[in-house]
PDB file of N, CA and C in Angstrom:
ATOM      1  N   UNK A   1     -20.432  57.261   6.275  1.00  0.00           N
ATOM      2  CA  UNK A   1     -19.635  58.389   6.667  1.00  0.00           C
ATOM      3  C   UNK A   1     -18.625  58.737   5.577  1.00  0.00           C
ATOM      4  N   UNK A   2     -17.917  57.969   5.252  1.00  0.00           N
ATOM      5  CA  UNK A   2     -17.029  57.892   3.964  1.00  0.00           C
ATOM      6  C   UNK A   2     -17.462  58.074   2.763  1.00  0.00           C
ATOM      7  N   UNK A   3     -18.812  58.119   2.372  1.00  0.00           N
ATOM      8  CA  UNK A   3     -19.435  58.515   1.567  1.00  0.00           C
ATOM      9  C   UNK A   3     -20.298  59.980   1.471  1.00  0.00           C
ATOM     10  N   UNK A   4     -20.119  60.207   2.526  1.00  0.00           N
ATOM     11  CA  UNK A   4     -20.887  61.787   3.039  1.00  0.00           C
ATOM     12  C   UNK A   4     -19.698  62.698   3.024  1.00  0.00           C
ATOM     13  N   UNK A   5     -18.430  62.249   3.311  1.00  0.00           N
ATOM     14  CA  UNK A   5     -17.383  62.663   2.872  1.00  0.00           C
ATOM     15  C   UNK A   5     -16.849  63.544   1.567  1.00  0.00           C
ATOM     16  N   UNK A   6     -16.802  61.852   1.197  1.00  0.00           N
ATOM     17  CA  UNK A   6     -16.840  62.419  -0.226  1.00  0.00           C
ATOM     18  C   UNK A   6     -17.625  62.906  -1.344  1.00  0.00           C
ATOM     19  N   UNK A   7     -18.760  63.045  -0.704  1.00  0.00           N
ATOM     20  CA  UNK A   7     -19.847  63.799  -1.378  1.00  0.00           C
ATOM     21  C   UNK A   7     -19.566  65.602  -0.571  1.00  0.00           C
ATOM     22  N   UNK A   8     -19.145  65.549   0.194  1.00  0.00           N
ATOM     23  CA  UNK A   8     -19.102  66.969   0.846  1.00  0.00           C
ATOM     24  C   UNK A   8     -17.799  67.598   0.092  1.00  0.00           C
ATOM     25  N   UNK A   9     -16.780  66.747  -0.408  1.00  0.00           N
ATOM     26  CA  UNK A   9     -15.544  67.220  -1.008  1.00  0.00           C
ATOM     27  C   UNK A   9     -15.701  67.551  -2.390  1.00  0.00           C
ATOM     28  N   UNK A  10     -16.548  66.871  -3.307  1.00  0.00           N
ATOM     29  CA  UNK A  10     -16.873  66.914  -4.595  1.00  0.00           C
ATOM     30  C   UNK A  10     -17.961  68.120  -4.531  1.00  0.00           C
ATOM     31  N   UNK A  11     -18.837  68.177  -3.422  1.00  0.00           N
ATOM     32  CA  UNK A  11     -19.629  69.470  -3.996  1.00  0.00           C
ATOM     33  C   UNK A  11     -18.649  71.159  -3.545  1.00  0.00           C
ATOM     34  N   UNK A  12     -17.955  70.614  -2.698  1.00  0.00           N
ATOM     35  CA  UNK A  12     -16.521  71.670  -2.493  1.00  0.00           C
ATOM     36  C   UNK A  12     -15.931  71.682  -3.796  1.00  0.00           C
ATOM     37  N   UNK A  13     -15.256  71.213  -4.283  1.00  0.00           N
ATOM     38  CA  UNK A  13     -14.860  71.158  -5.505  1.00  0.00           C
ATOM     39  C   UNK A  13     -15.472  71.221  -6.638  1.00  0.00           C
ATOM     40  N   UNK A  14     -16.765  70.996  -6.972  1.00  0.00           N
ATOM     41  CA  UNK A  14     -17.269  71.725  -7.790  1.00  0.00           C
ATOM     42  C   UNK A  14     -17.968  72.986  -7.823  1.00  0.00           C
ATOM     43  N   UNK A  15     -17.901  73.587  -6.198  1.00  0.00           N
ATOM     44  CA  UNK A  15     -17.943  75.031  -6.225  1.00  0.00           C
ATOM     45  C   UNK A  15     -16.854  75.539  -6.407  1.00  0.00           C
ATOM     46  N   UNK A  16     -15.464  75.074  -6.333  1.00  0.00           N
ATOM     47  CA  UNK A  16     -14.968  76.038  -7.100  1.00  0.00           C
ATOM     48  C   UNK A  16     -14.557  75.883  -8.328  1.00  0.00           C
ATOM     49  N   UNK A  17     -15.053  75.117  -9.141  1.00  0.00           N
ATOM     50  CA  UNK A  17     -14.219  74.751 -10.479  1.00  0.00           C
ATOM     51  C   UNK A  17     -15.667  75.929 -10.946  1.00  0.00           C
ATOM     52  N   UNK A  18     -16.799  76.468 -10.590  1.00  0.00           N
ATOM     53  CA  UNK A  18     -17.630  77.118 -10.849  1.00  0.00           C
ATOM     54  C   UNK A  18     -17.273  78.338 -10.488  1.00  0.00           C
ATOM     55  N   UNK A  19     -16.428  78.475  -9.410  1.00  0.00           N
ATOM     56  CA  UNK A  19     -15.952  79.748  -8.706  1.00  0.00           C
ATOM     57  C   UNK A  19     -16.864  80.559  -8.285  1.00  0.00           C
ATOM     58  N   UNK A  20     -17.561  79.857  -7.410  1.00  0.00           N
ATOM     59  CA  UNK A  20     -19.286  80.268  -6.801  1.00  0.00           C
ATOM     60  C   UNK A  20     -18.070  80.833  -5.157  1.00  0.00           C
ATOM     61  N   UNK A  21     -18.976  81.832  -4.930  1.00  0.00           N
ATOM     62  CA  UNK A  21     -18.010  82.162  -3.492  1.00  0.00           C
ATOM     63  C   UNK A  21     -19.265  81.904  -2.372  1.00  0.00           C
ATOM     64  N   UNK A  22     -18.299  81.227  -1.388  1.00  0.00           N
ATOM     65  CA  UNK A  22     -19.384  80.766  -0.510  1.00  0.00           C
ATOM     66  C   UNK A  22     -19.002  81.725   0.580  1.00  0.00           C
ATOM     67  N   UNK A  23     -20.371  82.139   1.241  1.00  0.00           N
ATOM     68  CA  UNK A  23     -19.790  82.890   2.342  1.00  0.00           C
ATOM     69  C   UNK A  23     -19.144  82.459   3.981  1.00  0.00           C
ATOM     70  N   UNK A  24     -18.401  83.146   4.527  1.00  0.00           N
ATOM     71  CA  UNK A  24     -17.884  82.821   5.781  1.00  0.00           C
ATOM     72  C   UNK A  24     -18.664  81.822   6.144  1.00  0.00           C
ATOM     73  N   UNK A  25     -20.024  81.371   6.636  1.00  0.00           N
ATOM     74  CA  UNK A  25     -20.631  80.853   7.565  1.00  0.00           C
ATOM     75  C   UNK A  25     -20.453  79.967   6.596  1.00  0.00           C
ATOM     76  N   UNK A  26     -21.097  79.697   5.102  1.00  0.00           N
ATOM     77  CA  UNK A  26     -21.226  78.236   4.260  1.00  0.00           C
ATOM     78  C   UNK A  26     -19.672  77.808   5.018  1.00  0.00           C
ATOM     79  N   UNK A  27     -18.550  78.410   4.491  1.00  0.00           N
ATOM     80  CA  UNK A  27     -17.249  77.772   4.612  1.00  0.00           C
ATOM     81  C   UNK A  27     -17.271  77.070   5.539  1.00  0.00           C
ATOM     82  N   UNK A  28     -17.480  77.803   6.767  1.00  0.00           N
ATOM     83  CA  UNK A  28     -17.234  76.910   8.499  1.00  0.00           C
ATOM     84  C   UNK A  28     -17.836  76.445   8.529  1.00  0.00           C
ATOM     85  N   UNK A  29     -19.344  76.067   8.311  1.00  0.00           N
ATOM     86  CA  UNK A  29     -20.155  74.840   8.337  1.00  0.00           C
ATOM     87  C   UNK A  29     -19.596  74.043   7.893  1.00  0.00           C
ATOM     88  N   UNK A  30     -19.611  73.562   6.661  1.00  0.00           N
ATOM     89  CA  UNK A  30     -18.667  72.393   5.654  1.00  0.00           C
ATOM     90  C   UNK A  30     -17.499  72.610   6.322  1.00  0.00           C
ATOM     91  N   UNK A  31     -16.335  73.112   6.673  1.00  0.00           N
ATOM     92  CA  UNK A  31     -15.235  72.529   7.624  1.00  0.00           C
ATOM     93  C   UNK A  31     -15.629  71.779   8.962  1.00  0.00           C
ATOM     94  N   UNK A  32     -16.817  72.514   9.614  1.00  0.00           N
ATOM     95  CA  UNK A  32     -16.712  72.003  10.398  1.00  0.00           C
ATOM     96  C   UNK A  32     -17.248  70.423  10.380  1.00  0.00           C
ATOM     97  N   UNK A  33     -18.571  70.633   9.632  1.00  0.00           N
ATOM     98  CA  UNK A  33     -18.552  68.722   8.947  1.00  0.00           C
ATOM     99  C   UNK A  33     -17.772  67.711   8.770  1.00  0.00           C
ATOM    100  N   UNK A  34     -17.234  68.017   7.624  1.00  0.00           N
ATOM    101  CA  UNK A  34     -16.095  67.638   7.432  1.00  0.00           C
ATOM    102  C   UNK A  34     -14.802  66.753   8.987  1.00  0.00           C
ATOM    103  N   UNK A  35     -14.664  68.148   9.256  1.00  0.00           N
ATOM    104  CA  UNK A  35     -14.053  67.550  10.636  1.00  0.00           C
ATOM    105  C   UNK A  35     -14.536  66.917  11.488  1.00  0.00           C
ATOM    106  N   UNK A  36     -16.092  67.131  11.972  1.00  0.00           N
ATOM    107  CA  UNK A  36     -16.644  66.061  12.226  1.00  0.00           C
ATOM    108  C   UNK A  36     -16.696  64.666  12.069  1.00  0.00           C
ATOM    109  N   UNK A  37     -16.664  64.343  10.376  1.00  0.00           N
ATOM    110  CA  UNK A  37     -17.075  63.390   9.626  1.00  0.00           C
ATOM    111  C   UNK A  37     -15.201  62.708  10.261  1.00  0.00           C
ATOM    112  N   UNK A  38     -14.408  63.618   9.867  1.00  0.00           N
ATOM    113  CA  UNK A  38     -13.290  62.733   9.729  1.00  0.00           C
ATOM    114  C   UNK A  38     -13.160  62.454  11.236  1.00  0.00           C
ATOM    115  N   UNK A  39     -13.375  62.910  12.495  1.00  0.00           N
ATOM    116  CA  UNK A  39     -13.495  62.741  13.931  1.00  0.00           C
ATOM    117  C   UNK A  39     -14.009  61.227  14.098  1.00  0.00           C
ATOM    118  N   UNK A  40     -15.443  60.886  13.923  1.00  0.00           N
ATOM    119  CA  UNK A  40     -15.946  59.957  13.590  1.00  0.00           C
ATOM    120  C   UNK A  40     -15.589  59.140  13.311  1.00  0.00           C
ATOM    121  N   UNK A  41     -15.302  58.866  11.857  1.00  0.00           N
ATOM    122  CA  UNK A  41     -14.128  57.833  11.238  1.00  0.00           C
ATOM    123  C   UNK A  41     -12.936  57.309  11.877  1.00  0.00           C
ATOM    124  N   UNK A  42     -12.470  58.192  12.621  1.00  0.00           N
ATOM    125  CA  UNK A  42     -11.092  57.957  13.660  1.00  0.00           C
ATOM    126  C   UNK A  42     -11.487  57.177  14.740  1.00  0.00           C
ATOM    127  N   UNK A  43     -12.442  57.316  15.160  1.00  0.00           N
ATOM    128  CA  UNK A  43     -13.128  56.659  16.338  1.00  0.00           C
ATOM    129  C   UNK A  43     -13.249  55.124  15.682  1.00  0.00           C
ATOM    130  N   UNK A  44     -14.184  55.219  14.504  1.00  0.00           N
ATOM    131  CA  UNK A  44     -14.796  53.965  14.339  1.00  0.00           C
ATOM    132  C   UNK A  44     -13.686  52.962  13.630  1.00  0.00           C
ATOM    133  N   UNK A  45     -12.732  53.552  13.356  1.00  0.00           N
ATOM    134  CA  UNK A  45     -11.735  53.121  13.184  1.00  0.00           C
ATOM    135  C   UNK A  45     -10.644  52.020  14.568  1.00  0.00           C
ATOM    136  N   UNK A  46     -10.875  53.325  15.483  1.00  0.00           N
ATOM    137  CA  UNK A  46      -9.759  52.186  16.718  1.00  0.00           C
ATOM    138  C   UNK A  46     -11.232  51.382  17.236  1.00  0.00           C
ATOM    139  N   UNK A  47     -12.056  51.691  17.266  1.00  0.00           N
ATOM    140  CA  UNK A  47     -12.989  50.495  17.990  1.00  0.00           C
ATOM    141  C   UNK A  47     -12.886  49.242  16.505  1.00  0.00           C
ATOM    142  N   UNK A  48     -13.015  49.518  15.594  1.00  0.00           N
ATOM    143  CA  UNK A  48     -12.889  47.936  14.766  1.00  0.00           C
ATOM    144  C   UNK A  48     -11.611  47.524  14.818  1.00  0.00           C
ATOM    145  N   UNK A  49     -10.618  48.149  15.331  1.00  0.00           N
ATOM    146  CA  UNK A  49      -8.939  47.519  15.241  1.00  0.00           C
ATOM    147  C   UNK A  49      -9.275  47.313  16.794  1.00  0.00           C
ATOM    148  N   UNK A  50     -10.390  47.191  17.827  1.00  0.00           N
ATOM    149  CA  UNK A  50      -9.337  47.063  19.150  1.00  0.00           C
ATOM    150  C   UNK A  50     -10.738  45.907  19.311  1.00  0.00           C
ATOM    151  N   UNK A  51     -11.705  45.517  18.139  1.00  0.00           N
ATOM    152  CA  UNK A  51     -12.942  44.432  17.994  1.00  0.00           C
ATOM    153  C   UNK A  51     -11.955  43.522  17.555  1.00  0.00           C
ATOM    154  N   UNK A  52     -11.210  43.692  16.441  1.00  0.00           N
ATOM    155  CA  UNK A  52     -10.464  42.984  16.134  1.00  0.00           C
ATOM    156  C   UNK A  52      -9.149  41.948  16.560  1.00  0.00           C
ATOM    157  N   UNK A  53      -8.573  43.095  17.778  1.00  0.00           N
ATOM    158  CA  UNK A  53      -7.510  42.272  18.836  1.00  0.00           C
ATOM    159  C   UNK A  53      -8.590  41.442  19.349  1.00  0.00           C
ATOM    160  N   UNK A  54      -9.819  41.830  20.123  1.00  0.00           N
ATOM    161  CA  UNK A  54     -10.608  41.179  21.006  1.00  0.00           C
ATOM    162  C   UNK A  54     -10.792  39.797  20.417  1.00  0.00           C
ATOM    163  N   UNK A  55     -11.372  39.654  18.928  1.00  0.00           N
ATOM    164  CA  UNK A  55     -11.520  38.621  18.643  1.00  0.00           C
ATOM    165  C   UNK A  55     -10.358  37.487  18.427  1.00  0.00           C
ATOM    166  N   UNK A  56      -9.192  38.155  17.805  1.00  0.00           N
ATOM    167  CA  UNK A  56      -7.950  37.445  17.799  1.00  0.00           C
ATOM    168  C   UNK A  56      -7.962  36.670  19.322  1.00  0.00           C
ATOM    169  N   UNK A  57      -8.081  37.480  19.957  1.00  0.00           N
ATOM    170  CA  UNK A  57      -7.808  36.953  21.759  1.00  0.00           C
ATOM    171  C   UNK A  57      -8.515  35.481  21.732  1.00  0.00           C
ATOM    172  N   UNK A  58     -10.143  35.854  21.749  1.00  0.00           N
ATOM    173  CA  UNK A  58     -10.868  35.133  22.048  1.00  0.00           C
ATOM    174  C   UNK A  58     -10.910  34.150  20.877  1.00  0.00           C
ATOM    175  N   UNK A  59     -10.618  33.990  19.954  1.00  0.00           N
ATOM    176  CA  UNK A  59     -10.061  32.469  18.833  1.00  0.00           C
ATOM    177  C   UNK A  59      -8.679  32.035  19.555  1.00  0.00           C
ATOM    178  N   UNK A  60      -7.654  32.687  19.917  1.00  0.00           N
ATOM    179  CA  UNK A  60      -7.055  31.944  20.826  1.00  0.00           C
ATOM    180  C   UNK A  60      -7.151  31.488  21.730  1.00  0.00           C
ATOM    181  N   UNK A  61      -7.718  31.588  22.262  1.00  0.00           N
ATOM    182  CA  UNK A  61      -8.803  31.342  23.561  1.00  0.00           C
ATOM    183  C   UNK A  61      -9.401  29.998  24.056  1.00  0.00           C
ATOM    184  N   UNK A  62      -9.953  30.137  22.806  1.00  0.00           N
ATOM    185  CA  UNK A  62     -11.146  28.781  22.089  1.00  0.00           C
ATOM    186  C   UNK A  62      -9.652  27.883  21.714  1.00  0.00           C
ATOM    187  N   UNK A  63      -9.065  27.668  21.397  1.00  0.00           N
ATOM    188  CA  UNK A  63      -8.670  27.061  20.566  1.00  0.00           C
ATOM    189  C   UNK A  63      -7.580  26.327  22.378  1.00  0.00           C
ATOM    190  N   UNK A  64      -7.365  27.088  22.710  1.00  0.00           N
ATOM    191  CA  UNK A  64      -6.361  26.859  24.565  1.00  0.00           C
ATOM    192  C   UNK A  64      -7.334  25.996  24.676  1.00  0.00           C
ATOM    193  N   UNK A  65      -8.867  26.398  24.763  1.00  0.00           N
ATOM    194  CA  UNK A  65      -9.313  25.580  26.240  1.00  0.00           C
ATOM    195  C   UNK A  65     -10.062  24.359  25.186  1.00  0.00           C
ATOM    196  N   UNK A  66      -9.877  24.493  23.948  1.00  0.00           N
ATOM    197  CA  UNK A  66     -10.007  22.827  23.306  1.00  0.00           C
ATOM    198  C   UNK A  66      -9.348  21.824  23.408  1.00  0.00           C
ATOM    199  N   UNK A  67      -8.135  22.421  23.464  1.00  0.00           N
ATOM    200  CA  UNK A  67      -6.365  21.133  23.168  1.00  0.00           C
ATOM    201  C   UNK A  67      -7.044  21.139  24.720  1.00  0.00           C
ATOM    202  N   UNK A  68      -6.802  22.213  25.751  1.00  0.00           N
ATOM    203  CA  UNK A  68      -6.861  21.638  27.357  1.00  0.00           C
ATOM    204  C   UNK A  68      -7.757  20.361  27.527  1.00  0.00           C
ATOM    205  N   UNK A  69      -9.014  21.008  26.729  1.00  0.00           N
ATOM    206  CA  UNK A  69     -10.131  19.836  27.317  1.00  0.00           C
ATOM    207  C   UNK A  69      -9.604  18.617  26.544  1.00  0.00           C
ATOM    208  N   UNK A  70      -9.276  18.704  25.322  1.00  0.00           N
ATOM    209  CA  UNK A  70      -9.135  17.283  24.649  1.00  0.00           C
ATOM    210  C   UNK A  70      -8.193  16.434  26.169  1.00  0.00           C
ATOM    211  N   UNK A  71      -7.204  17.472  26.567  1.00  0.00           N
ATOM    212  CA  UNK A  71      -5.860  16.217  27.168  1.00  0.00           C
ATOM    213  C   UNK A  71      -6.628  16.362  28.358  1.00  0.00           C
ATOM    214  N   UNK A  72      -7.614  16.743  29.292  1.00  0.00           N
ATOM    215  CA  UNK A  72      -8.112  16.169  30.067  1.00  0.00           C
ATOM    216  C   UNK A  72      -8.534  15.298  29.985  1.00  0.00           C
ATOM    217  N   UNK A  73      -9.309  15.244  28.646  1.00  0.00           N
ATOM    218  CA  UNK A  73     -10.401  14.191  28.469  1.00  0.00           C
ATOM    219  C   UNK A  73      -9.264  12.590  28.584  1.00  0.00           C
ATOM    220  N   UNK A  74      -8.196  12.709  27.734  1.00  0.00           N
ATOM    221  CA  UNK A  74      -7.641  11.688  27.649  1.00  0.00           C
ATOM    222  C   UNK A  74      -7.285  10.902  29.084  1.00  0.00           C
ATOM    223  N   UNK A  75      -6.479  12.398  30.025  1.00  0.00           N
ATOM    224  CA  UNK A  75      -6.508  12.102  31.452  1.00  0.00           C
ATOM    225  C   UNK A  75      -7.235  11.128  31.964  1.00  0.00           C
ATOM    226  N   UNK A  76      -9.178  11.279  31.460  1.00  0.00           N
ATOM    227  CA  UNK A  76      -9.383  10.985  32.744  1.00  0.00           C
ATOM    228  C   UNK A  76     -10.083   9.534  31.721  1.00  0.00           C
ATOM    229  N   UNK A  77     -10.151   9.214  30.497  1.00  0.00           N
ATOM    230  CA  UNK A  77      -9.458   7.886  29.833  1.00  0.00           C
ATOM    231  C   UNK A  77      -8.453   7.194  30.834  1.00  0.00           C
ATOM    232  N   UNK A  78      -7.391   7.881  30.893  1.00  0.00           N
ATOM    233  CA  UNK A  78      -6.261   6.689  31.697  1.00  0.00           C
ATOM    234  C   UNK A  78      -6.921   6.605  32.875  1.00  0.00           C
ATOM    235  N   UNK A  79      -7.054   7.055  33.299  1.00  0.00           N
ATOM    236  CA  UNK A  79      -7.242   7.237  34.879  1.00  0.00           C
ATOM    237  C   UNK A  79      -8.667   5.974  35.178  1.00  0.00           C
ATOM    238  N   UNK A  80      -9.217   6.167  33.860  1.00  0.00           N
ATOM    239  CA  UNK A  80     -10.382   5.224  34.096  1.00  0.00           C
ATOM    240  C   UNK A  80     -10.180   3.681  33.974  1.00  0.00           C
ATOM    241  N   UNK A  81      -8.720   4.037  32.706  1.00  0.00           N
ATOM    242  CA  UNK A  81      -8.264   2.418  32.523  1.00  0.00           C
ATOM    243  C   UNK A  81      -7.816   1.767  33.986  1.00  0.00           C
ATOM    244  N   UNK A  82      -6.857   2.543  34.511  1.00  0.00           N
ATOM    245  CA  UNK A  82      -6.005   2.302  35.423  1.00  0.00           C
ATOM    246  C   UNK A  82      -6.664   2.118  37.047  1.00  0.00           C
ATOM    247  N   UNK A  83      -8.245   2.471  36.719  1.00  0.00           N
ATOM    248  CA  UNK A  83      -8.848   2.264  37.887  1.00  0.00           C
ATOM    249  C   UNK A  83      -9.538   1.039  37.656  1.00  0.00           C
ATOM    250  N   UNK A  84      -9.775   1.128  36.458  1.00  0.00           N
ATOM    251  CA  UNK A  84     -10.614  -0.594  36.013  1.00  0.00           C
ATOM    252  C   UNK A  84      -9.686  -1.786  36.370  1.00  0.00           C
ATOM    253  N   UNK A  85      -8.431  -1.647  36.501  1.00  0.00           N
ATOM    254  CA  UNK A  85      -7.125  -2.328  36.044  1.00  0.00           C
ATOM    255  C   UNK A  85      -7.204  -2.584  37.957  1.00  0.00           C
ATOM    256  N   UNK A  86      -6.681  -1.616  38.125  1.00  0.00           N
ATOM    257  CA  UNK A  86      -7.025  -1.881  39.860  1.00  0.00           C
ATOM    258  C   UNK A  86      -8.672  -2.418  40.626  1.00  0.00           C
ATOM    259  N   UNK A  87      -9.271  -2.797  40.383  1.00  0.00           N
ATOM    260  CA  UNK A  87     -10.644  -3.088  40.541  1.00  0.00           C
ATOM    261  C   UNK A  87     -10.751  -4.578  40.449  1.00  0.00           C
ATOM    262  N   UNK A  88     -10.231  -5.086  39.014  1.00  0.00           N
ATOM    263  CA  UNK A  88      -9.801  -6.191  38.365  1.00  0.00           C
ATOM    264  C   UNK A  88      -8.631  -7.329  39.670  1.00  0.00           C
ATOM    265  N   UNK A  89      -7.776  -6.541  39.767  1.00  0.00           N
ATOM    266  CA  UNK A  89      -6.420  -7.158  40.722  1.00  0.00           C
ATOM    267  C   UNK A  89      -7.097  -6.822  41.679  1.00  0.00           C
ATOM    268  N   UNK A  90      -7.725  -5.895  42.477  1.00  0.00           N
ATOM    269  CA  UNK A  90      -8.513  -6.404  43.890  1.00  0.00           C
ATOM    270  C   UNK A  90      -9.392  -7.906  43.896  1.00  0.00           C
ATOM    271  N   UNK A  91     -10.295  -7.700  42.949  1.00  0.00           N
ATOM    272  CA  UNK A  91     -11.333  -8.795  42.625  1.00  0.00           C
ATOM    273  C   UNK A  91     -10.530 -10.588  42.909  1.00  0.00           C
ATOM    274  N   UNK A  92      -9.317 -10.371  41.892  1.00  0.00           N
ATOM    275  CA  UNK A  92      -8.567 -11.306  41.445  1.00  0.00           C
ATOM    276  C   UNK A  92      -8.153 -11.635  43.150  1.00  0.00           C
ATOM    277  N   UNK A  93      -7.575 -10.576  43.431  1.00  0.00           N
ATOM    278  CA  UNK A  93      -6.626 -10.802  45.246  1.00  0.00           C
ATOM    279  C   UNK A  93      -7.946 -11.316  45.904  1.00  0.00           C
ATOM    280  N   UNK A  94      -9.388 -10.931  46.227  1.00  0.00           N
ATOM    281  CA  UNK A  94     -10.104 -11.364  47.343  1.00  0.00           C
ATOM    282  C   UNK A  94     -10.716 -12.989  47.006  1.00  0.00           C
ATOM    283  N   UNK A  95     -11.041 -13.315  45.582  1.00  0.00           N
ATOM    284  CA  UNK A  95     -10.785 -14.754  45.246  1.00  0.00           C
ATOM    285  C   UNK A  95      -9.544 -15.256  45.683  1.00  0.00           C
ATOM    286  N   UNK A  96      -8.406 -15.363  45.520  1.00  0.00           N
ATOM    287  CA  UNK A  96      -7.625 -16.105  45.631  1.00  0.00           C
ATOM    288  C   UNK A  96      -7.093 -15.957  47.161  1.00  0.00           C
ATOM    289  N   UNK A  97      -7.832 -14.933  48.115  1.00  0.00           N
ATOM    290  CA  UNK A  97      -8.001 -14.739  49.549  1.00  0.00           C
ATOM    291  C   UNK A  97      -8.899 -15.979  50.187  1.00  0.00           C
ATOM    292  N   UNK A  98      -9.928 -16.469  48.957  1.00  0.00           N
ATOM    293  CA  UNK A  98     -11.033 -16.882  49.608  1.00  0.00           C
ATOM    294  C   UNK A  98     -10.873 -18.423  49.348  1.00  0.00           C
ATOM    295  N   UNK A  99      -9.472 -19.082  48.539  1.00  0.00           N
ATOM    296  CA  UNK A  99      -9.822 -20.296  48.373  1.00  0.00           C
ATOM    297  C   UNK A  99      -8.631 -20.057  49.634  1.00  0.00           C
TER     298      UNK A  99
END
């Protein structure tokens, strides 16, 4: 698009450094291109700046629910020690129940 652009501006400009007269209709065609072209560009413009928040989001995102999972994971580490640990002192209590 940016290149159709500026190919539409340079052959504008070298009609007139030739001073070729274009008539009414050439003119408004090529404006209206033009405006087209730059319409376009405006568009594709906020959709890659609003691809761009999206992705910012979603790398923050990723990055939340990693640290989360890591300290679950550790969670359920303790939780496993501390159940082994209790398992152990039951075991220990129903022997020393049984002498």
């Amino acid at each position: 698009m940016i290149m159709e652009l500026q190919n539409i501006r340079e052959h504008r400009q070298a009609a007139q450094r030739r001073r070729v007269e274009l008539t009414s209709l050439e003119q408004e065609i090529n404006e209206d291109r033009e405006a087209n072209i730059e319409r376009v560009n405006m568009h594709l413009e906020r959709l890659l700046d609003k691809a761009d928040k999206d992705h910012a989001l979603l790398r923050h995102m990723a990055f939340h629910y990693m640290a989360r999972n890591k300290v679950c994971k550790a969670r359920i580490r303790n939780l496993k020690a501390k159940l082994r640990k209790a398992i152990k002192k039951k075991k220990r209590q129903r022997e020393l129940d049984r002498l």
